[in-house]
PDB file of N, CA and C in Angstrom:
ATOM      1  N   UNK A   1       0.809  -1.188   0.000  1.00  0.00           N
ATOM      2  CA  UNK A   1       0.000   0.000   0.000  1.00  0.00           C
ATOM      3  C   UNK A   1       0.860   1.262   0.000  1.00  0.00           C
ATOM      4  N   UNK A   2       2.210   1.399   0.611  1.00  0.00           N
ATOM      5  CA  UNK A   2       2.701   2.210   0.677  1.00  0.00           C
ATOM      6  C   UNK A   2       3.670   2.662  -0.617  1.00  0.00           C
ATOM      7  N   UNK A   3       3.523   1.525  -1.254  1.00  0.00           N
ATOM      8  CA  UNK A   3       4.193   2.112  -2.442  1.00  0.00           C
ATOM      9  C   UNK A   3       3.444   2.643  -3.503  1.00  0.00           C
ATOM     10  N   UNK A   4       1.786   2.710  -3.106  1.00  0.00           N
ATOM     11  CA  UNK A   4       0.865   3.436  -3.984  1.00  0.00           C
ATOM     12  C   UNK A   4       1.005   5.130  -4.083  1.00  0.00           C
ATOM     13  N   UNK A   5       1.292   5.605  -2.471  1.00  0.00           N
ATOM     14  CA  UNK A   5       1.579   6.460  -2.031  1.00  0.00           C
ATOM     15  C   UNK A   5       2.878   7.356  -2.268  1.00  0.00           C
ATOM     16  N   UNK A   6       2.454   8.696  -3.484  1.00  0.00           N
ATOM     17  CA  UNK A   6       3.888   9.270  -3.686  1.00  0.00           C
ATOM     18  C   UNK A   6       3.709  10.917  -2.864  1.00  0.00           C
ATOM     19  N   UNK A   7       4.173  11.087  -2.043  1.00  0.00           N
ATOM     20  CA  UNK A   7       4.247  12.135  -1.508  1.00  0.00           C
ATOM     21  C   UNK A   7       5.067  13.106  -2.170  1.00  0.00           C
ATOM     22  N   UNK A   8       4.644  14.351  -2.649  1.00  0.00           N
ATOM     23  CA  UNK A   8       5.082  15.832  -3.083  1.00  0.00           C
ATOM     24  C   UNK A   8       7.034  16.014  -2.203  1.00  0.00           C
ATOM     25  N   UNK A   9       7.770  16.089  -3.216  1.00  0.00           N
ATOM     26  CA  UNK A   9       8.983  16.420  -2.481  1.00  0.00           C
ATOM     27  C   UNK A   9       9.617  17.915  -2.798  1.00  0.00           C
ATOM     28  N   UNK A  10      10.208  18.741  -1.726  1.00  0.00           N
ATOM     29  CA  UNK A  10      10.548  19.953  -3.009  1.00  0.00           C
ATOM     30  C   UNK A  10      11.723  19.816  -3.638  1.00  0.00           C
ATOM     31  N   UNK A  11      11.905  19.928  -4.323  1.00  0.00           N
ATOM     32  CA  UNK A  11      13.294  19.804  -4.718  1.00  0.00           C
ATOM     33  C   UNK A  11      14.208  20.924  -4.324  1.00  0.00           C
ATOM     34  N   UNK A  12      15.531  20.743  -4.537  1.00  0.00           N
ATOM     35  CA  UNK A  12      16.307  22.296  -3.768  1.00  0.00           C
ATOM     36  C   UNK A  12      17.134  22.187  -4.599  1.00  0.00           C
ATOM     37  N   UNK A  13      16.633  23.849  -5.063  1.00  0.00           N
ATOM     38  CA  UNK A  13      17.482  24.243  -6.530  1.00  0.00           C
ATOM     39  C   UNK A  13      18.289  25.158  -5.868  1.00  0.00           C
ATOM     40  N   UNK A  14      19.415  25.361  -6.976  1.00  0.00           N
ATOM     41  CA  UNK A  14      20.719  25.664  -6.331  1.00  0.00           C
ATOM     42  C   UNK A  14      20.334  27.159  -5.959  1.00  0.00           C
ATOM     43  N   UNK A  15      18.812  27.752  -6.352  1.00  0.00           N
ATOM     44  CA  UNK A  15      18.562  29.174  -6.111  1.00  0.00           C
ATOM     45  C   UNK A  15      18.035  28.996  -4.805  1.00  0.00           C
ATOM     46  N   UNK A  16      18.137  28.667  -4.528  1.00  0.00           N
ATOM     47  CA  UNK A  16      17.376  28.737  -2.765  1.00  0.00           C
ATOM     48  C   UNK A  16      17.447  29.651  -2.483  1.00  0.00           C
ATOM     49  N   UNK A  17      17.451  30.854  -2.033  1.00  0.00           N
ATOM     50  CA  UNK A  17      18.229  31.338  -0.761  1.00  0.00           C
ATOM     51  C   UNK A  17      17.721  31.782   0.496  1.00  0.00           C
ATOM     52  N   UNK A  18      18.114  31.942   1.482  1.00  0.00           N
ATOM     53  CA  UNK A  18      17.645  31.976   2.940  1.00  0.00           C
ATOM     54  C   UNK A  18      18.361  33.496   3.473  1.00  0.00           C
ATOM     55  N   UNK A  19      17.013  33.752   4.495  1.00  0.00           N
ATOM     56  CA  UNK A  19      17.271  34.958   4.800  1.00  0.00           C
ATOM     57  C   UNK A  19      18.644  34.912   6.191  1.00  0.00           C
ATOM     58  N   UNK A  20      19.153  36.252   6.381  1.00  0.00           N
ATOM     59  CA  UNK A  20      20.010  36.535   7.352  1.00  0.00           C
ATOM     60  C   UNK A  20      19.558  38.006   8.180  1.00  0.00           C
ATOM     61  N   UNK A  21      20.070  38.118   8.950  1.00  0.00           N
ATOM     62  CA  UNK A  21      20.307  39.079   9.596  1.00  0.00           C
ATOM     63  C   UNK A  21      21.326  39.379   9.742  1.00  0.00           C
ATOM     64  N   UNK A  22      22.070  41.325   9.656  1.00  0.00           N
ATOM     65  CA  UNK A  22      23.257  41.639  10.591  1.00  0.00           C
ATOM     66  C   UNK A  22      23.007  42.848  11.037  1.00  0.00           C
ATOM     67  N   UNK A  23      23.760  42.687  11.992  1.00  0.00           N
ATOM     68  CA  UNK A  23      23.236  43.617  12.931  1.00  0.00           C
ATOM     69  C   UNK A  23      24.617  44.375  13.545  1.00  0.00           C
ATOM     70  N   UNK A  24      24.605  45.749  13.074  1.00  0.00           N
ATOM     71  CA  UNK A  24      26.338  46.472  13.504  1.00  0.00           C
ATOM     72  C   UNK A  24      26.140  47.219  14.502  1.00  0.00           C
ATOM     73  N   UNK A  25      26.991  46.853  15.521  1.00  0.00           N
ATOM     74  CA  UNK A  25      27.261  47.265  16.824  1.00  0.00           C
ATOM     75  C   UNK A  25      27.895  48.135  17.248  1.00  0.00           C
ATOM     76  N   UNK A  26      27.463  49.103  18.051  1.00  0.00           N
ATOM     77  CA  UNK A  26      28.109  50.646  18.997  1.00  0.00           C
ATOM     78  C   UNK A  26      29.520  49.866  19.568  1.00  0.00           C
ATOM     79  N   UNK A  27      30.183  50.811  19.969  1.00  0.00           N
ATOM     80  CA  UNK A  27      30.901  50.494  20.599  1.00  0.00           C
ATOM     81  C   UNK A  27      30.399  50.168  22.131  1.00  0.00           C
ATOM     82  N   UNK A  28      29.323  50.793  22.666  1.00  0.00           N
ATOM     83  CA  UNK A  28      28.739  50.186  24.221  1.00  0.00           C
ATOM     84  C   UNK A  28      28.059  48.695  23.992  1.00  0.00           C
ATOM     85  N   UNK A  29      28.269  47.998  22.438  1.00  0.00           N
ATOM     86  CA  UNK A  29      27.518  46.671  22.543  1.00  0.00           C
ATOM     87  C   UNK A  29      26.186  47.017  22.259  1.00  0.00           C
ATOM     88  N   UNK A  30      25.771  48.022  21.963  1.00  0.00           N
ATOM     89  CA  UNK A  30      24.356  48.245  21.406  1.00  0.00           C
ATOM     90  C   UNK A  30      24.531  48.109  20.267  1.00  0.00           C
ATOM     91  N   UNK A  31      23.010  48.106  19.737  1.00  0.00           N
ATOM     92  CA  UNK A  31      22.834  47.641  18.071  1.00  0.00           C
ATOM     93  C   UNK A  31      22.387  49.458  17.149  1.00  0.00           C
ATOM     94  N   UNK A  32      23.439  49.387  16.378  1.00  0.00           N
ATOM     95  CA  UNK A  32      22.857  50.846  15.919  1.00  0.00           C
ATOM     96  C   UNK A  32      22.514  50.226  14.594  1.00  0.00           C
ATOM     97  N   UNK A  33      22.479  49.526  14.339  1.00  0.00           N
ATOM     98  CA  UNK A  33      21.486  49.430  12.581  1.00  0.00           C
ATOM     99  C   UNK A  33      21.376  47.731  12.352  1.00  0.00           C
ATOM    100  N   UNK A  34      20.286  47.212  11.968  1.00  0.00           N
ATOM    101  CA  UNK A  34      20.043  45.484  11.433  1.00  0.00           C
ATOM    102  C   UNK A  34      19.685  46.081  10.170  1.00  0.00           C
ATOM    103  N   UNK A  35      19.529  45.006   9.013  1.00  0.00           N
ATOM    104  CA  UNK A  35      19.102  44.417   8.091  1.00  0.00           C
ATOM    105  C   UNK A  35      19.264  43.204   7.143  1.00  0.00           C
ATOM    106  N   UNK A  36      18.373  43.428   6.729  1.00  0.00           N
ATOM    107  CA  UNK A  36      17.932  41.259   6.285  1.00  0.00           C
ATOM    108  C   UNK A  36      18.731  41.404   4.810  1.00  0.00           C
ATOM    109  N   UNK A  37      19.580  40.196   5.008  1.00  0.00           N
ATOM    110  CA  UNK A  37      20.210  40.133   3.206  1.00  0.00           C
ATOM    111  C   UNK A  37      19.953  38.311   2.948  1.00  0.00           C
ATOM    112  N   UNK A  38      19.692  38.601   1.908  1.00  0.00           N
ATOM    113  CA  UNK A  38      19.298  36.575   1.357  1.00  0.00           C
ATOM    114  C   UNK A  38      20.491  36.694   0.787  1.00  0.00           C
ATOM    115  N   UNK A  39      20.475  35.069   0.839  1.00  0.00           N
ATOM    116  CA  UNK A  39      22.281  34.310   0.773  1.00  0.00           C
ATOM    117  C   UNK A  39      21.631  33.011   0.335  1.00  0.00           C
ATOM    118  N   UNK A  40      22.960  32.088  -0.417  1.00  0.00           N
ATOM    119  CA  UNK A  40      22.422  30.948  -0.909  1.00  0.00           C
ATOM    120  C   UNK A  40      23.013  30.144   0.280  1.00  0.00           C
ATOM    121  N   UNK A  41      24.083  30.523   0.701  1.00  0.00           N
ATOM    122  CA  UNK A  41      24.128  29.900   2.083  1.00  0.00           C
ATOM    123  C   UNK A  41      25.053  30.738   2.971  1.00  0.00           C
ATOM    124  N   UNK A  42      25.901  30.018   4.014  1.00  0.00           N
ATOM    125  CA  UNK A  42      26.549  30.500   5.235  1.00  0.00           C
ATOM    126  C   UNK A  42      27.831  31.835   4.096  1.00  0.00           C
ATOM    127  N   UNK A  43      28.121  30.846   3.551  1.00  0.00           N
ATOM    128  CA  UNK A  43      29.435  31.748   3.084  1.00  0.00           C
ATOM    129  C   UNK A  43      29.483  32.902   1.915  1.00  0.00           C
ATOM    130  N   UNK A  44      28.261  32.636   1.414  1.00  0.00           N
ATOM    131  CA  UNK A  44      27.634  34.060   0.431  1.00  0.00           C
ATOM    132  C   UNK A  44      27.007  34.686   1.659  1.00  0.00           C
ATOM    133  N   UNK A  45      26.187  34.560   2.777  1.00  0.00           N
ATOM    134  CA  UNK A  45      25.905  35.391   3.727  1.00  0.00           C
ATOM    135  C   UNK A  45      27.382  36.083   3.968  1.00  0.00           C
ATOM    136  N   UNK A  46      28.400  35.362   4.721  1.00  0.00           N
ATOM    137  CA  UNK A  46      29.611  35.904   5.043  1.00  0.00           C
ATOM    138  C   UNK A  46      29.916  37.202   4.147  1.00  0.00           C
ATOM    139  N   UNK A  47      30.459  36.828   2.958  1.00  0.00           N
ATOM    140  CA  UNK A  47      30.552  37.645   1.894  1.00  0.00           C
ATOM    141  C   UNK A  47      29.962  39.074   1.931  1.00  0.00           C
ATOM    142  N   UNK A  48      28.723  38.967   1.846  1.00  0.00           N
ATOM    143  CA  UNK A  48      27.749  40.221   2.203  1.00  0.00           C
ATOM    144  C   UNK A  48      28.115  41.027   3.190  1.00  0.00           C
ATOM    145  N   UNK A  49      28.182  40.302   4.308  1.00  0.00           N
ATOM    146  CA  UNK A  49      27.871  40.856   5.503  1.00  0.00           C
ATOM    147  C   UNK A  49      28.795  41.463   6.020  1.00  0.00           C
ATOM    148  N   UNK A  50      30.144  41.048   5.123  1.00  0.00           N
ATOM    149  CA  UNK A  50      31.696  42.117   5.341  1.00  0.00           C
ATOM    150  C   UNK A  50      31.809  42.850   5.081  1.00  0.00           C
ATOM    151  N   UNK A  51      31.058  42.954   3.480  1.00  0.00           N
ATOM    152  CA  UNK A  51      30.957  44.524   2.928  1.00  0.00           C
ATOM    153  C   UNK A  51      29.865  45.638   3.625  1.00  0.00           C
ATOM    154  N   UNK A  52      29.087  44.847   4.065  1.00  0.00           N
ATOM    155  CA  UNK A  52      28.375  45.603   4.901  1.00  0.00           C
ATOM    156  C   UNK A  52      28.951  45.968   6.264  1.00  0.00           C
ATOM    157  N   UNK A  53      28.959  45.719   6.875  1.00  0.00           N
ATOM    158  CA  UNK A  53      30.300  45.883   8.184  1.00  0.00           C
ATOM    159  C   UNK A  53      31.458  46.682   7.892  1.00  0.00           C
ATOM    160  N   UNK A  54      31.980  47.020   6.964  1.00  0.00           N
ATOM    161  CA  UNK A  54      33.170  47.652   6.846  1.00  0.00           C
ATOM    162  C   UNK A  54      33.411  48.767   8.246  1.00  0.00           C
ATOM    163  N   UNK A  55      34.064  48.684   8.800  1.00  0.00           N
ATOM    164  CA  UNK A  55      34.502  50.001   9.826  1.00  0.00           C
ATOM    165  C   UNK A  55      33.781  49.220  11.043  1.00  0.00           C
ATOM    166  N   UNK A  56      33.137  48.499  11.224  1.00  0.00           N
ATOM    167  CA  UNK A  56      31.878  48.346  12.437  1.00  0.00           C
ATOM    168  C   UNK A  56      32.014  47.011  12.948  1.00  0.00           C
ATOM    169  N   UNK A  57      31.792  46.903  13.894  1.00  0.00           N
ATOM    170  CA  UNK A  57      31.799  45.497  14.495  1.00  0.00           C
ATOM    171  C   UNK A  57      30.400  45.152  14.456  1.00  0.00           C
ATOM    172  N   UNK A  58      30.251  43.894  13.877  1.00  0.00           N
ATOM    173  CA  UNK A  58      28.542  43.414  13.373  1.00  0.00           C
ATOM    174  C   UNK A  58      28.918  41.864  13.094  1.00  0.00           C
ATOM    175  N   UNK A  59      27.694  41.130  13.541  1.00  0.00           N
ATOM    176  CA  UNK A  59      27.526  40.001  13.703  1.00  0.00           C
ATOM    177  C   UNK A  59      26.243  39.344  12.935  1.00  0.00           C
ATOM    178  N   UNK A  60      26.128  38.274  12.143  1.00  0.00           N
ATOM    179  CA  UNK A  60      25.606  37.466  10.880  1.00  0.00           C
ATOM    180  C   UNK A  60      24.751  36.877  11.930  1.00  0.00           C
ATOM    181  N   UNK A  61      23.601  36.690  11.694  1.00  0.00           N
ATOM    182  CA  UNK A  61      22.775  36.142  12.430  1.00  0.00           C
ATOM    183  C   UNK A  61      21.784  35.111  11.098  1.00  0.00           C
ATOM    184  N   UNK A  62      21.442  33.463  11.295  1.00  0.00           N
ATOM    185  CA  UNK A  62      20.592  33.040  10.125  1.00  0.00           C
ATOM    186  C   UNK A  62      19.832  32.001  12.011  1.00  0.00           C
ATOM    187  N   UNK A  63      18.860  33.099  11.706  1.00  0.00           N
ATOM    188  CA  UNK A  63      17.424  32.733  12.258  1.00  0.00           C
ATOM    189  C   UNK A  63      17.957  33.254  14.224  1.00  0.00           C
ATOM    190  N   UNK A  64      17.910  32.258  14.928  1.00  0.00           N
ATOM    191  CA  UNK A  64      18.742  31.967  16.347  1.00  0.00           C
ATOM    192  C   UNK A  64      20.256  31.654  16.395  1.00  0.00           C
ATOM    193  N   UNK A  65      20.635  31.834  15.403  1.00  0.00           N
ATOM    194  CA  UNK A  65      22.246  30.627  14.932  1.00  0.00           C
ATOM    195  C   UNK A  65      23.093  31.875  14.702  1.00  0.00           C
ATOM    196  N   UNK A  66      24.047  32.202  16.100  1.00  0.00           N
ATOM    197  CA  UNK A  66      25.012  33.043  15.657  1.00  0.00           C
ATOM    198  C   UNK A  66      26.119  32.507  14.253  1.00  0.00           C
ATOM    199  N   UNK A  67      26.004  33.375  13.008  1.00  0.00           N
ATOM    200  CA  UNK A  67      26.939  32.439  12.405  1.00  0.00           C
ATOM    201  C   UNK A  67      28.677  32.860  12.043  1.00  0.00           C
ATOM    202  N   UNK A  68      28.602  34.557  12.030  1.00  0.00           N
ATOM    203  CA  UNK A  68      29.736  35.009  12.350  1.00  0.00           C
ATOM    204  C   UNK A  68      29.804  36.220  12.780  1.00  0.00           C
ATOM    205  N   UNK A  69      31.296  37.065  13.231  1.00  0.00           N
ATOM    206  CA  UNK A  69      31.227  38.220  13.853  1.00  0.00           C
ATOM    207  C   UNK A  69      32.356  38.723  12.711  1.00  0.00           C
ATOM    208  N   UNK A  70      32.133  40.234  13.119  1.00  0.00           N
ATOM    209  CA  UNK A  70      32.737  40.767  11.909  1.00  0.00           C
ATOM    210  C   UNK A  70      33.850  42.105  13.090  1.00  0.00           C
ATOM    211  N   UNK A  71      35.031  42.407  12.625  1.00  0.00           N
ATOM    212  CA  UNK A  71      35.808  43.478  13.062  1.00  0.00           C
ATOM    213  C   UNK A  71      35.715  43.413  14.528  1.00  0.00           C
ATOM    214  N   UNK A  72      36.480  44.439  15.505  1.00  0.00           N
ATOM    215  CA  UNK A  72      36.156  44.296  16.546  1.00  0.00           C
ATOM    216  C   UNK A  72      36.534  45.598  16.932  1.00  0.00           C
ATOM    217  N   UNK A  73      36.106  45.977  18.589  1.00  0.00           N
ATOM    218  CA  UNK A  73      36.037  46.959  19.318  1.00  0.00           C
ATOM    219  C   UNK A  73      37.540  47.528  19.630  1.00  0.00           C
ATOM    220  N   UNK A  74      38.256  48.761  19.581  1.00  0.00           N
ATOM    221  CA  UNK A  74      39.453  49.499  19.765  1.00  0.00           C
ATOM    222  C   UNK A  74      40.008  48.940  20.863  1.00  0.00           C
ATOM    223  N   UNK A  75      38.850  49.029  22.175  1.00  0.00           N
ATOM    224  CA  UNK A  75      38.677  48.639  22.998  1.00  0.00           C
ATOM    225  C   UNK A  75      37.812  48.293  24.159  1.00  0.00           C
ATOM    226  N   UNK A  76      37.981  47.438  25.026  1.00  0.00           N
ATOM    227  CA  UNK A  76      37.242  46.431  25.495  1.00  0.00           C
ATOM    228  C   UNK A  76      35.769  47.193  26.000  1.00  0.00           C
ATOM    229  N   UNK A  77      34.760  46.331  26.174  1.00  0.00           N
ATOM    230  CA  UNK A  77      33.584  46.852  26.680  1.00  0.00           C
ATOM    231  C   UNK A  77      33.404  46.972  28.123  1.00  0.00           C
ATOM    232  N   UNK A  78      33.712  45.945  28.426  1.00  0.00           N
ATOM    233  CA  UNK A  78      33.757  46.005  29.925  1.00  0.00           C
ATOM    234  C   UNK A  78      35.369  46.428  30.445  1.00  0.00           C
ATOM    235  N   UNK A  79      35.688  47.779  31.038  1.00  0.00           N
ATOM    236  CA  UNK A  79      36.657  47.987  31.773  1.00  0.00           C
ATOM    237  C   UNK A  79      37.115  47.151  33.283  1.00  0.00           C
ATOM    238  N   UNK A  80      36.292  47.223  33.797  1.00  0.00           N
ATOM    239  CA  UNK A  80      35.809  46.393  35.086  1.00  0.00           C
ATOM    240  C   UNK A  80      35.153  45.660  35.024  1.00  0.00           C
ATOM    241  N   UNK A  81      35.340  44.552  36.179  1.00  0.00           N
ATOM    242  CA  UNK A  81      34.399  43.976  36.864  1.00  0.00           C
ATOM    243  C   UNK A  81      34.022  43.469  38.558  1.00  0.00           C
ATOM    244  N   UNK A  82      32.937  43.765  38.698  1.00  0.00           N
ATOM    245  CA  UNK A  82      32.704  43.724  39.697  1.00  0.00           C
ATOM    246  C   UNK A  82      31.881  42.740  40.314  1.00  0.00           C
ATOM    247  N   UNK A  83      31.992  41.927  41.672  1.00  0.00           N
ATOM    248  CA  UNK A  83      31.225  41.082  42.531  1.00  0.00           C
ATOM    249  C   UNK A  83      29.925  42.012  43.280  1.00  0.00           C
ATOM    250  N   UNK A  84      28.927  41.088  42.645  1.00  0.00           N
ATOM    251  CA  UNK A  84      27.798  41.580  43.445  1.00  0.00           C
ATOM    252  C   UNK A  84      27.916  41.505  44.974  1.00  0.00           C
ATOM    253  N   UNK A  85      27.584  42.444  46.002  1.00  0.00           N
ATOM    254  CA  UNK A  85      27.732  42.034  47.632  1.00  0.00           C
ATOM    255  C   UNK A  85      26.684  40.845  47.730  1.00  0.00           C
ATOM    256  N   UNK A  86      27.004  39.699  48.700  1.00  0.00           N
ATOM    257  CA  UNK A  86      26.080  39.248  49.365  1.00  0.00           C
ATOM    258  C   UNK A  86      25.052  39.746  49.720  1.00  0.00           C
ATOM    259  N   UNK A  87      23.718  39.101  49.472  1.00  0.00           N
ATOM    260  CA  UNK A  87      22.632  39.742  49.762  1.00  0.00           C
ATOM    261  C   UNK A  87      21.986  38.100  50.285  1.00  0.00           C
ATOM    262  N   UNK A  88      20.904  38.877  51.771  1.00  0.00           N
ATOM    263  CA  UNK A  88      20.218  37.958  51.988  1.00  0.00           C
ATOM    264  C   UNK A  88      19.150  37.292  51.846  1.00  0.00           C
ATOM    265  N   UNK A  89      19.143  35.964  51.766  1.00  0.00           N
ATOM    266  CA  UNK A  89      18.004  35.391  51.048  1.00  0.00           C
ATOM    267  C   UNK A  89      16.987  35.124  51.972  1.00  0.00           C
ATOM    268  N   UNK A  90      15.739  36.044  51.574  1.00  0.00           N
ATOM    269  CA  UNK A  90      14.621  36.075  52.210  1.00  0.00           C
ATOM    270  C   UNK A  90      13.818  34.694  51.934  1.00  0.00           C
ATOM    271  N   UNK A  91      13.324  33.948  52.882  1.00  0.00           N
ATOM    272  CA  UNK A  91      12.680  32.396  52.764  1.00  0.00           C
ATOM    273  C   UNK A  91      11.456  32.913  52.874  1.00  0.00           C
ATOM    274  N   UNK A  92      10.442  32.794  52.177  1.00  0.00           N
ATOM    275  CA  UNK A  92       9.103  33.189  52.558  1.00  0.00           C
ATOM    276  C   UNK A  92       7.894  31.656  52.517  1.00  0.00           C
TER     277      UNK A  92
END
């Protein structure tokens, strides 16, 4: 019976392409500008997303999936760091 059964397949033509995100970053780690570029995959995203980045530190995003970071900060974001004080834990 199951070989009566032909289920619809898509095929995947070499045009696919899938969307990205990048998103270029302040120097405080904030986001001062995103936008969406389609790519046929990871490394035509890459491609893009350098020329777009030029001067800026910005990071390739495809969906939840960090996929790369681009340039980096003069210097560091966090100067310090600091321990939170003990605080007491209220049992209620």
């Amino acid at each position: 019976m199951a070989d009566l059964i032909s289920f619809p397949s898509r095929s995947h033509s070499q045009n696919t392409r899938r969307a990205y995100q990048v998103h270029r970053l302040a120097q405080s780690g904030g986001v001062l500008t995103s936008c969406s570029i389609s790519a046929r995959d990871d490394g035509d995203a890459k491609r893009q997303a350098k020329r777009l980045s030029v001067g800026h530190r910005a990071e390739l995003w495809a969906s939840n999936r960090l996929v790369a970071e681009f340039g980096s900060f003069r210097s560091p974001i966090a100067t310090w760091i600091k321990l939170l004080e003990e605080r007491p834990v209220i049992d209620w």
